[in-house]
Protein backbone atom coordinates (compact mmCIF):
# COMPACT_ATOMS: atom_id res chain seq x y z
CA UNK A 1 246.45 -44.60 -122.58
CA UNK A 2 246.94 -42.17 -125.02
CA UNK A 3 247.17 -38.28 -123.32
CA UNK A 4 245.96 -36.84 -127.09
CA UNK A 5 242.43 -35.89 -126.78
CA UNK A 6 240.38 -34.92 -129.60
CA UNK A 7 239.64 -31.91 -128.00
CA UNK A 8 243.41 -31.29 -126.72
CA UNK A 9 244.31 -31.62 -130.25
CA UNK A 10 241.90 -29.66 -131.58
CA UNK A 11 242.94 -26.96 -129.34
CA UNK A 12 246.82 -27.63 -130.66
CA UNK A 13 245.36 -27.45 -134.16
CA UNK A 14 244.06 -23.95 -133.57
CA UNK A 15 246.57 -22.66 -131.43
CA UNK A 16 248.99 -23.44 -134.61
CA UNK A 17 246.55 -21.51 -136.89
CA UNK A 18 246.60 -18.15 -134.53
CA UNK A 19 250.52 -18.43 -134.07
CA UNK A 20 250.79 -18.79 -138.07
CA UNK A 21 248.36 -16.16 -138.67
CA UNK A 22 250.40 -12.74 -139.71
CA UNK A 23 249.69 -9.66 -137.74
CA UNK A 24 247.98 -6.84 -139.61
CA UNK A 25 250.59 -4.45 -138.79
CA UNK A 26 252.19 -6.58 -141.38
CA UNK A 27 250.46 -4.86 -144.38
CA UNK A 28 252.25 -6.96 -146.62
CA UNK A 29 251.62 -10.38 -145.00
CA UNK A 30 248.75 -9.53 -143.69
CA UNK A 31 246.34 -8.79 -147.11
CA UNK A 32 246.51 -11.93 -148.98
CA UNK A 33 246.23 -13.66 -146.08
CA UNK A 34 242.89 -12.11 -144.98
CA UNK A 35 241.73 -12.52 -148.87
CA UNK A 36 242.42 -16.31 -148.99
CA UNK A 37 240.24 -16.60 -145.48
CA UNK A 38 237.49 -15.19 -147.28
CA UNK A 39 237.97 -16.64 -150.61
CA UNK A 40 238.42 -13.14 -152.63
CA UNK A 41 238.68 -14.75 -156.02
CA UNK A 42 241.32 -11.68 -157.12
CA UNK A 43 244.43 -12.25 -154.88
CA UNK A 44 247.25 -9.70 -154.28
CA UNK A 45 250.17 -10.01 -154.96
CA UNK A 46 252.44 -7.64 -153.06
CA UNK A 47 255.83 -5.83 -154.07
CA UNK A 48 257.32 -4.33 -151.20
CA UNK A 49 258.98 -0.93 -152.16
CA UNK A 50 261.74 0.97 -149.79
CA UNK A 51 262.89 4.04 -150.25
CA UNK A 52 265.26 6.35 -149.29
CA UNK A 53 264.55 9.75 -147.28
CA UNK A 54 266.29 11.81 -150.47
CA UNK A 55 263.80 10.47 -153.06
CA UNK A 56 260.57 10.42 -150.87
CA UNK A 57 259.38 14.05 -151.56
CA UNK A 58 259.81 12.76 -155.42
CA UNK A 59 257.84 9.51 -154.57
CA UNK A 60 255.05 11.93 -152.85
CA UNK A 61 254.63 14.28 -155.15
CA UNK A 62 252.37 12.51 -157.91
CA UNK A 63 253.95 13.91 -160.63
CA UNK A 64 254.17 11.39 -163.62
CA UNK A 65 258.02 10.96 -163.05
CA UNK A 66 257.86 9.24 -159.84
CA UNK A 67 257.64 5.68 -160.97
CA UNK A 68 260.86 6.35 -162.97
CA UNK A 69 262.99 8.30 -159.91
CA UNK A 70 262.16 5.59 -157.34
CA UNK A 71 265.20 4.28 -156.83
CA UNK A 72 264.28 1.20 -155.29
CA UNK A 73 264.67 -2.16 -153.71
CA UNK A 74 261.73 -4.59 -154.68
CA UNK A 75 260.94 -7.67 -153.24
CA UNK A 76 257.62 -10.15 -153.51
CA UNK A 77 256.27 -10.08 -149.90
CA UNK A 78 254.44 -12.81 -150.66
CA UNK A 79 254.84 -16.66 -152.24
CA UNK A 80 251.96 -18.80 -153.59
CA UNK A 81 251.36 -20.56 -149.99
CA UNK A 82 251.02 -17.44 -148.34
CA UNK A 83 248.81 -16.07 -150.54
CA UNK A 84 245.80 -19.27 -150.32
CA UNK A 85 247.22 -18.79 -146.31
CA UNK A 86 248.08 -22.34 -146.33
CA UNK A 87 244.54 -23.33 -147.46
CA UNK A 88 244.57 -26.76 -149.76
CA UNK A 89 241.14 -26.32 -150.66
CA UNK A 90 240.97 -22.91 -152.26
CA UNK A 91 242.16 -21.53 -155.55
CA UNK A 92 242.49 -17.93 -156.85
CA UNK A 93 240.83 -17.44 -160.26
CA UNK A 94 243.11 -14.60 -160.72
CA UNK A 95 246.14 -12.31 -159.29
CA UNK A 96 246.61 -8.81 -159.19
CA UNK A 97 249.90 -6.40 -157.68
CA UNK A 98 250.28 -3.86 -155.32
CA UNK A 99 253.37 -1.80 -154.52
CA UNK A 100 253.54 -1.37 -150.53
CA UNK A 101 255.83 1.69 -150.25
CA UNK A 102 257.83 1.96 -147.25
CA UNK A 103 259.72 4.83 -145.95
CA UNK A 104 263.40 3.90 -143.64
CA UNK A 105 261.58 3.29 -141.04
CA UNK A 106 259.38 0.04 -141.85
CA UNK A 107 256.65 2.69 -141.96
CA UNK A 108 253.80 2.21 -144.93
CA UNK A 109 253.57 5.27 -146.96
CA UNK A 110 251.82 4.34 -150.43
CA UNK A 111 249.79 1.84 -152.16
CA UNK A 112 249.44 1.34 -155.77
CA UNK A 113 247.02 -1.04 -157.40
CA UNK A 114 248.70 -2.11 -160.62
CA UNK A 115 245.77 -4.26 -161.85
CA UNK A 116 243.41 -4.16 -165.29
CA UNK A 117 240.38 -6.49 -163.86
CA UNK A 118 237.60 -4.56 -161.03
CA UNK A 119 239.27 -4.95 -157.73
CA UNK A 120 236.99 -6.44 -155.32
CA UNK A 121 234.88 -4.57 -152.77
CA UNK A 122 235.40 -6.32 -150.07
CA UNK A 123 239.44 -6.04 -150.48
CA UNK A 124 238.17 -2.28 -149.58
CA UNK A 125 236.32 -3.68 -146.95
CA UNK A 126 239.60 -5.31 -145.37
CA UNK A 127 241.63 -2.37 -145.99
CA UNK A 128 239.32 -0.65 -143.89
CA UNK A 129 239.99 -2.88 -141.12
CA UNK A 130 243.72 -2.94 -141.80
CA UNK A 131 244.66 0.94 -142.38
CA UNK A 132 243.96 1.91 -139.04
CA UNK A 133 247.31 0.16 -138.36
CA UNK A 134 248.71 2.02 -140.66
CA UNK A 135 249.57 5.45 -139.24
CA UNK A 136 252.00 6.51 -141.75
CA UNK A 137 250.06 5.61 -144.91
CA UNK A 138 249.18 8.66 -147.16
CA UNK A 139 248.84 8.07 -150.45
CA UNK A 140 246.73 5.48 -152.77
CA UNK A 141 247.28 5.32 -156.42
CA UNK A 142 244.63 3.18 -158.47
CA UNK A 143 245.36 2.95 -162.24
CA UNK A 144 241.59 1.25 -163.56
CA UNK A 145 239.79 -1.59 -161.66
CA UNK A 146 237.51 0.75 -159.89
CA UNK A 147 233.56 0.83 -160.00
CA UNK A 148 230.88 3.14 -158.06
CA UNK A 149 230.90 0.29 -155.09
CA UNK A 150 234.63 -0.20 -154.70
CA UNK A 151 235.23 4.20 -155.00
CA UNK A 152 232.22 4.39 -152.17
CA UNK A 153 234.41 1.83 -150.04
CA UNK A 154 237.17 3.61 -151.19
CA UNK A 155 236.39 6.69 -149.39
CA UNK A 156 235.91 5.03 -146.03
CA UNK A 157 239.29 4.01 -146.34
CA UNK A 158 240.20 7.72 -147.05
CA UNK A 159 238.78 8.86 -143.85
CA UNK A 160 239.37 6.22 -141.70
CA UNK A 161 243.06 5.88 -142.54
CA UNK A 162 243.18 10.59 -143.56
CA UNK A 163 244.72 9.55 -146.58
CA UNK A 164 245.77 13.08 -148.30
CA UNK A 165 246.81 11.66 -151.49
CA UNK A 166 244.53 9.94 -153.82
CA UNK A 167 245.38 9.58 -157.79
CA UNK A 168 243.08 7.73 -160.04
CA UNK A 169 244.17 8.27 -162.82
CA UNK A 170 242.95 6.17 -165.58
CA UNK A 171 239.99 5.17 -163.65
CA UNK A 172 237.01 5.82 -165.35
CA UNK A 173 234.19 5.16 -162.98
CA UNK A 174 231.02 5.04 -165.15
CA UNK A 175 228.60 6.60 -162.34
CA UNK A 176 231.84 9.49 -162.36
CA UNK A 177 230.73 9.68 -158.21
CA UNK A 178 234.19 11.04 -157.83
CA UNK A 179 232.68 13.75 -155.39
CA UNK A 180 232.21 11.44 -152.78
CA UNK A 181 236.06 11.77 -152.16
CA UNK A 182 235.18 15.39 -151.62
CA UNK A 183 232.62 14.59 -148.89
CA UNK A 184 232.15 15.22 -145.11
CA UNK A 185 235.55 15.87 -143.53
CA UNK A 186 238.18 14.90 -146.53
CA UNK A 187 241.43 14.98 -145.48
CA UNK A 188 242.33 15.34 -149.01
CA UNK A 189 245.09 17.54 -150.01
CA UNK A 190 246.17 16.12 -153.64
CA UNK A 191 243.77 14.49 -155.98
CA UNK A 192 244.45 13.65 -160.01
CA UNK A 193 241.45 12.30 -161.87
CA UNK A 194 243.43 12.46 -164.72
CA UNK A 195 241.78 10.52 -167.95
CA UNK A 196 238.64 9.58 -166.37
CA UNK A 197 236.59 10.63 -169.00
CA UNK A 198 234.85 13.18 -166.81
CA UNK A 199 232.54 15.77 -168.33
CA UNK A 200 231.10 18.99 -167.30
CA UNK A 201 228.04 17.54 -164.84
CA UNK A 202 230.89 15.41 -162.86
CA UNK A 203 233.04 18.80 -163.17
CA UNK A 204 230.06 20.71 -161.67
CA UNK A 205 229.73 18.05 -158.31
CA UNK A 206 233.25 18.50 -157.57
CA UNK A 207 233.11 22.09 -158.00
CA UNK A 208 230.57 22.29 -155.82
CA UNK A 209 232.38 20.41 -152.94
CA UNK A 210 235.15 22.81 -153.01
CA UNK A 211 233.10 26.23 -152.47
CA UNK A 212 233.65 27.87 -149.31
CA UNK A 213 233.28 26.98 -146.45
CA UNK A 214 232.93 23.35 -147.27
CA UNK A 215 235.80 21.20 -145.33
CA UNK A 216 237.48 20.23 -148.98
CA UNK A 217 237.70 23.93 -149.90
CA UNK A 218 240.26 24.54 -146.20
CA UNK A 219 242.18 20.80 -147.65
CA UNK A 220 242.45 20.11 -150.97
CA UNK A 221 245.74 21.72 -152.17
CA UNK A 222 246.60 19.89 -155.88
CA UNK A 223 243.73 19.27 -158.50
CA UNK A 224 244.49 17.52 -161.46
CA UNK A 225 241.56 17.07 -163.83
CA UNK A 226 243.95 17.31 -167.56
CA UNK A 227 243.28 14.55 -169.93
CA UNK A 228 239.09 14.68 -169.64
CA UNK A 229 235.92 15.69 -171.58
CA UNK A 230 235.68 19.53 -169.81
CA UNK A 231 234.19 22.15 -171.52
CA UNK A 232 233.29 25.83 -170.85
CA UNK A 233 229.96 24.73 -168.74
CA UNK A 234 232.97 22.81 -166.92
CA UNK A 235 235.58 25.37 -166.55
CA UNK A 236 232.52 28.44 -165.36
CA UNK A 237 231.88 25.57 -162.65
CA UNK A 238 235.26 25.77 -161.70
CA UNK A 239 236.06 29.86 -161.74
CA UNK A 240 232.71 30.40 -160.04
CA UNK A 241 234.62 28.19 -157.17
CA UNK A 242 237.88 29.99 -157.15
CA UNK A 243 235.66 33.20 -156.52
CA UNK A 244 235.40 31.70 -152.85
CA UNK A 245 238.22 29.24 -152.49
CA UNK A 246 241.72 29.97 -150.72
CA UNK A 247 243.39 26.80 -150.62
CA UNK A 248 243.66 25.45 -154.18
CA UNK A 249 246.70 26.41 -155.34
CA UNK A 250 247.48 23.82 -158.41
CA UNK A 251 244.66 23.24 -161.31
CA UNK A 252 245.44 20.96 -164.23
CA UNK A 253 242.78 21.47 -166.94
CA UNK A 254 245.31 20.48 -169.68
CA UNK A 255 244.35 18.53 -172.47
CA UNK A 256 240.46 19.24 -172.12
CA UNK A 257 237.97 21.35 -174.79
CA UNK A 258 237.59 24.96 -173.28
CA UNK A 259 237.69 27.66 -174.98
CA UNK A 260 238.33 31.69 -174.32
CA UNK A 261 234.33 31.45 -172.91
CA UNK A 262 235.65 28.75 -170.33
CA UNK A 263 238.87 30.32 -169.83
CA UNK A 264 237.68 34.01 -169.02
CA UNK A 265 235.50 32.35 -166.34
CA UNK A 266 238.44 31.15 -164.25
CA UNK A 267 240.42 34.05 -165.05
CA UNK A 268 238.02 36.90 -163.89
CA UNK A 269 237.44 35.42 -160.72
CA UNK A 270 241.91 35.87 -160.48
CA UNK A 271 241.21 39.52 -160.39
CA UNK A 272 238.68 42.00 -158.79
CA UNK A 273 235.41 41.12 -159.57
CA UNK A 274 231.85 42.44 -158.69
CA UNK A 275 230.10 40.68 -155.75
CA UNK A 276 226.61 39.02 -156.37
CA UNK A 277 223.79 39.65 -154.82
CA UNK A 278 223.64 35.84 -153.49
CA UNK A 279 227.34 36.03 -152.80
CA UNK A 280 226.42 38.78 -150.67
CA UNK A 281 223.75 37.13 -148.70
CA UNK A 282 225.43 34.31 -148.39
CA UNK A 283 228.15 35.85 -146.94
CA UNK A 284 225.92 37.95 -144.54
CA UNK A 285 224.59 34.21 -143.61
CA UNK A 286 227.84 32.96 -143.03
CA UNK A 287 228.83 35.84 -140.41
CA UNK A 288 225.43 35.78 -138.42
CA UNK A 289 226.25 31.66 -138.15
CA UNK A 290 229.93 32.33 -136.82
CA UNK A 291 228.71 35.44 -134.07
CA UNK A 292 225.79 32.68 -133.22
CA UNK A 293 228.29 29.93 -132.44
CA UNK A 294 230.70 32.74 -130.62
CA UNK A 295 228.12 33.56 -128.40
CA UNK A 296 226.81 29.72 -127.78
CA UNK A 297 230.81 29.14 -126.47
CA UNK A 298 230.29 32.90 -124.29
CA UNK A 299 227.25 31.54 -122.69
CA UNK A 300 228.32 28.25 -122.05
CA UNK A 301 231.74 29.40 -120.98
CA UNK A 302 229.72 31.78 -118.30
CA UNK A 303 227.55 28.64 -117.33
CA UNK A 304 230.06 26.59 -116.28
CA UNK A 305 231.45 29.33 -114.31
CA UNK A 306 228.24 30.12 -112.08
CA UNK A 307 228.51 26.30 -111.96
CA UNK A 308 231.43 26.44 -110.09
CA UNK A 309 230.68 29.36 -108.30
CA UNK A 310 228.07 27.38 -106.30
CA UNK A 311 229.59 24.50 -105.85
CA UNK A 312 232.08 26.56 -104.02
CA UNK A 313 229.30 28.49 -102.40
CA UNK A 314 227.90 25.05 -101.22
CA UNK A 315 231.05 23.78 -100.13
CA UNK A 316 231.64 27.09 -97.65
CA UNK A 317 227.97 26.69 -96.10
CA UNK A 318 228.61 22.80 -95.00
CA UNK A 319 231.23 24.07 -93.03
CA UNK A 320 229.07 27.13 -91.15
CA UNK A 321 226.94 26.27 -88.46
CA UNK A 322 223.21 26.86 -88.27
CA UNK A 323 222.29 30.75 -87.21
CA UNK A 324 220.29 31.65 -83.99
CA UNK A 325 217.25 33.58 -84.21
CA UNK A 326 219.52 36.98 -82.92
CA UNK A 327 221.39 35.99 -86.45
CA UNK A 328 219.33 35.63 -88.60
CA UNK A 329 218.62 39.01 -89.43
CA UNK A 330 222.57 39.53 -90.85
CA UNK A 331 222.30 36.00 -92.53
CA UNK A 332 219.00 37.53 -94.90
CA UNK A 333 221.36 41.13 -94.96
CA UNK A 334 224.33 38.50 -95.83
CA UNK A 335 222.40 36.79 -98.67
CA UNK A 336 221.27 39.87 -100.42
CA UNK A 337 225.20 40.90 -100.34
CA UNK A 338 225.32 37.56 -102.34
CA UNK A 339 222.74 38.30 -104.22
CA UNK A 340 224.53 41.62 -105.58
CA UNK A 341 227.99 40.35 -105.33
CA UNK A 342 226.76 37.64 -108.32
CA UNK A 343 225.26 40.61 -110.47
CA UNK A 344 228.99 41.92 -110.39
CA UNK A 345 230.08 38.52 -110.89
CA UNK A 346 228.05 37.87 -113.99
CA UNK A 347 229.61 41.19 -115.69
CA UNK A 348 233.41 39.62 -114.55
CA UNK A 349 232.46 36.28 -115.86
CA UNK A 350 231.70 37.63 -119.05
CA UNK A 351 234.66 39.13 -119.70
CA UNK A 352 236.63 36.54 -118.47
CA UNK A 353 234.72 34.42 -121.19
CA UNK A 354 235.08 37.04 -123.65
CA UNK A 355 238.68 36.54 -123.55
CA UNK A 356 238.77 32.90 -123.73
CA UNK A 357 236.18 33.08 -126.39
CA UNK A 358 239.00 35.10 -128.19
CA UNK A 359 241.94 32.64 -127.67
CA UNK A 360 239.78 29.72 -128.17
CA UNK A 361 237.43 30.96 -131.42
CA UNK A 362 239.09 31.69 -134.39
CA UNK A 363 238.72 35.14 -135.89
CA UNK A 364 235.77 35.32 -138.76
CA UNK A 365 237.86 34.25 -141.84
CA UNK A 366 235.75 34.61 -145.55
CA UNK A 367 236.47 35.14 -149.04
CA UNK A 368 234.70 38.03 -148.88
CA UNK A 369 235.94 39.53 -145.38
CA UNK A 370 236.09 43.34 -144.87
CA UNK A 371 239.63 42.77 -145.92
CA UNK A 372 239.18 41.29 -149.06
CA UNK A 373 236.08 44.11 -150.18
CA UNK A 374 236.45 47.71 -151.89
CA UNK A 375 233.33 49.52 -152.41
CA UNK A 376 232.85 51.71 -155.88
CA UNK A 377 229.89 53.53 -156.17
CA UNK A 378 228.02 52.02 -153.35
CA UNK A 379 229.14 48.24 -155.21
CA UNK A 380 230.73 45.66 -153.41
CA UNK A 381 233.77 44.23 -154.62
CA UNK A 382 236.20 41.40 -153.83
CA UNK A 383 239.65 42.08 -154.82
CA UNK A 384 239.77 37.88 -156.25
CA UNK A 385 241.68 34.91 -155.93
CA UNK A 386 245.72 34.90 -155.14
CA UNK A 387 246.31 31.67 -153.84
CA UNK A 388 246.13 29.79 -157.04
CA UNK A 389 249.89 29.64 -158.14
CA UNK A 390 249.78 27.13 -160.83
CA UNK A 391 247.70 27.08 -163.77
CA UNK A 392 247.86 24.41 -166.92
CA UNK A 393 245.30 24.99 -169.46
CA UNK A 394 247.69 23.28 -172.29
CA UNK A 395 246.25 21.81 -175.02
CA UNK A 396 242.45 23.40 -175.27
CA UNK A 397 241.26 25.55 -177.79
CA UNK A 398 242.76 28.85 -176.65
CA UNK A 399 243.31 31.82 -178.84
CA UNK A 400 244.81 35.05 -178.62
CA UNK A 401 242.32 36.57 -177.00
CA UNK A 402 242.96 34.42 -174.00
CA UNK A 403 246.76 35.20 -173.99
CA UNK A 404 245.76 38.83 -173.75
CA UNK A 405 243.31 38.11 -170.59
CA UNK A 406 246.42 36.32 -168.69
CA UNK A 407 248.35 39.15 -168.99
CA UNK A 408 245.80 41.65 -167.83
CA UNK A 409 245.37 39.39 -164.71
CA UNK A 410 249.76 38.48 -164.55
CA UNK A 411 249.80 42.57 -164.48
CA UNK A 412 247.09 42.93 -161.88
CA UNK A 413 248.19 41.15 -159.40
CA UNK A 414 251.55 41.77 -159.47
CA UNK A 415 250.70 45.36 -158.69
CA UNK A 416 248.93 43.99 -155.72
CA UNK A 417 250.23 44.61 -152.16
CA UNK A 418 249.07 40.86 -150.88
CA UNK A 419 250.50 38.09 -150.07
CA UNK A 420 250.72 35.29 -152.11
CA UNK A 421 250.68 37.35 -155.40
CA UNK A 422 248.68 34.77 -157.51
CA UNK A 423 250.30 32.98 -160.62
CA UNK A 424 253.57 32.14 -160.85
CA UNK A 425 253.44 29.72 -163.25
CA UNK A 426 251.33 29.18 -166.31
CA UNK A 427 251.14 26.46 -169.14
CA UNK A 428 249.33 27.20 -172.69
CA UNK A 429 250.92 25.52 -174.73
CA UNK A 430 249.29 23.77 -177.71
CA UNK A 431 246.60 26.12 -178.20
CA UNK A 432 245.97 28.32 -181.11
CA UNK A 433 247.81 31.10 -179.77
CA UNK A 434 250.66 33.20 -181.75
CA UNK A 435 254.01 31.67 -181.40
CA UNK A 436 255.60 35.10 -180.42
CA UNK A 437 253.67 38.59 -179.02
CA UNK A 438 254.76 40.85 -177.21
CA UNK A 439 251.64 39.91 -174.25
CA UNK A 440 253.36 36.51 -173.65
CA UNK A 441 256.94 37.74 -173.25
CA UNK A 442 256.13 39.98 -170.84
CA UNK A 443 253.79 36.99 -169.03
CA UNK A 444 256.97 34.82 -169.32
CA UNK A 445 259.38 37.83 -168.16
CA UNK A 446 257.22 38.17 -165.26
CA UNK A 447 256.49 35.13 -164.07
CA UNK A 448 260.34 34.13 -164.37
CA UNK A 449 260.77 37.23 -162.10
CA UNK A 450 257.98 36.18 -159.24
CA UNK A 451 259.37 32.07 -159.17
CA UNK A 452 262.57 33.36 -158.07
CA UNK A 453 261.23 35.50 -155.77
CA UNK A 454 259.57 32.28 -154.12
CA UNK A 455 262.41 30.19 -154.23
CA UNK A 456 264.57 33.07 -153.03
CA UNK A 457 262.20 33.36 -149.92
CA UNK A 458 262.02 29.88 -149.45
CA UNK A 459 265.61 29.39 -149.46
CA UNK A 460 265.88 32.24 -147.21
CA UNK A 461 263.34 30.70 -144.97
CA UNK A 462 265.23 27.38 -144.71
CA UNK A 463 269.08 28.92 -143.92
CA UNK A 464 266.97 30.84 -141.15
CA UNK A 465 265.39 27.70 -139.88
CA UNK A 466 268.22 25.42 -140.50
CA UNK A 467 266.24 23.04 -142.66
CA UNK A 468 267.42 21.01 -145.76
């Protein structure tokens, strides 16, 4: 009698499936084996990439040199069998790579899509499914193959997985719904949309996403935007948002088609500038909305103290026995004691959540904060931006008359007693712009002066702290 069942065997038959089935903490396994389950008819090809702690920051930092300073060890994670997951049946129309990048610890750090044909969406879809595995992954770098579905999918990947580093350069998305990256809680802190074709409307929605006090304007760190179809309507977008954002501190507008117009825009708001009467409001709006959600924390704080308050008031009266009638008179004098005793409690409550609400609420922080204001003549004024640090507006149609503005606002603030200072370095070249001046020795002579100031206090910083 044969002990092989059809259904024992069956069983076996599976069982061998699940125990040859990678696990998706297995990035590089783990992909083309989900995409030849669901027949995706582009399959990847992966390149696993290690490198070393020294040349990670260099790998990181999305400058255009990376790809030639990885110094690293490449090898195919995957063969042909892997990739159709040991499938006889199916057949990839086409192949496309990805570098996984791994750090020294087997951790995933990067992906790039190397690829000229539209990845598929629901690749996306997987990787939203597999990056939660991921803890360590950071950065995504897509060089073309993307369309409006697969950037939408995109950015559930981005905040599923808090991917801060995103570079799509190349990428032209015809819908330009960049934004979206910009949306709801972005962890973004880097983002290059370098030759992407984008023009001044698409300019205008991203703008818009990094006003304060949206949740990109407190992230996103790096901008990169050279390379595109920007002109002045495009660069007022973006100095009407530096005139209320504190965290971008690198813009690349490189390579674009602004003029002095554009270029004053962005540089004004760099300096003190008059307050408008919507800017005013608006912060007026903002204030009443943080002393509204102060007080909803006070309140509830003091709730769920008279909360506990009776329970232990409860507690103590299971445990008392029930008055005679000779009693009863101090038991009514007893509860109006109680009665009084909670008035003084309510006023100690308070406090008490007055001082948690002051631990536990941050301090009203705003552009345009009694700190940042002056007042001439009755006329509000905010002293302007001095976070941004780097500036590239190479390549544009600049003239002298924009070399002259930079060094009214280089002069500014470095007569300013705030920290950061503002610029500390500045690109123009290529522009129609004298080759020598007096205005752009002194911006060069300065700005020379406040790097190594930086680089003196960071150095300073790190002998202190004993960091490399």
């Amino acid at each position: 009698m044969n002990s092989h069942s059809p259904l024992s065997g069956g069983l076996e038959s599976a069982a061998k499936k699940l125990e040859s089935r990678p696990s998706p903490l297995d990035f590089a396994a783990y992909l083309p084996w989900a995409c030849g389950q669901l027949e995706i008819s582009l399959i990847p090809i992966i390149n696993r990439i290690t490198i070393s702690d020294a040349l990670r920051s260099n790998a990181t930092s999305g400058k255009d040199n990376k790809e030639e300073t990885l110094n690293a060890d490449i090898q195919s994670g995957s063969d042909f069998n892997d990739i159709i997951g040991g499938s006889s049946t199916y057949y990839a129309s086409d192949f496309f790579h990805i570098d996984a990048v791994y750090d020294d610890s087997n951790n995933l750090i990067q992906l790039k899509f190397k690829n000229k044909s539209t990845i598929p969406v629901t690749l996306f879809k997987l990787l939203t499914l597999i990056v939660q595995f991921q803890t360590c992954l950071k950065a995504i770098y897509i060089n073309r193959g993307l369309n409006k579905s697969g950037l939408y999918q995109l950015n559930k990947v981005v905040n599923i997985a808090h991917i801060t580093d995103i570079i799509l350069d190349n990428t032209t998305v015809t819908e330009a719904n960049y934004y979206i990256l910009l949306d709801d809680d972005s962890p973004l802190k880097y983002l290059s949309l370098s030759r992407c074709k984008l023009n001044d409307t698409a300019v205008k929605m991203i703008a818009l996403r990094l006003q304060h006090p949206s949740k990109a304007s407190k992230t996103l760190t790096v901008l990169n935007l050279s390379s595109n179809k920007i002109s002045d309507e495009g660069a007022k977008y973006l100095g009407d948002t530096l005139r209320t954002n504190r965290q971008l501190a690198y813009l690349n507008l490189s390579g674009n088609l602004i003029s002095d117009t554009g270029v004053d825009g962005i540089l004004s708001s760099l300096i003190t500038f008059k307050l408008t009467t919507d800017e005013i409001n608006e912060k007026r709006a903002r204030k009443l909305t943080y002393i509204q959600a102060k007080n909803k924390f006070i309140n509830e704080t003091v709730e769920r103290m008279y909360i506990e308050y009776e329970k232990k008031v409860a507690a103590k009266k299971k445990t008392f026995k029930v008055p005679t009638v000779t009693k009863r008179s101090k038991s009514i004098e007893a509860s109006q004691d109680i009665d009084t005793s909670i008035g003084v409690m309510d006023e100690v409550w308070l406090e008490k959540a007055e001082a948690v609400a002051a631990e536990m609420v941050a301090p009203f922080q705003d552009p345009f904060s009694c700190e940042n204001i002056i007042v001439r003549d009755n006329v509000l004024y905010c002293y302007g931006n001095n976070t941004l640090r780097y500036l590239n507006l190479a390549y544009n149609n600049l003239s002298y008359y924009s070399v002259k503005k930079l060094h009214n606002v280089i002069s500014i603030q470095r007569d300013w007693d705030r920290k950061p200072k503002g610029l500390i370095n500045v690109c123009i070249e290529g522009n129609q712009i004298p080759i020598f001046c007096k205005e752009l020795s002194d911006i060069n002579v300065t700005l020379e002066i406040g790097l190594s100031r930086m680089q003196n206090a960071s150095f300073i910083h790190k002998k202190k702290t004993g960091k490399k």
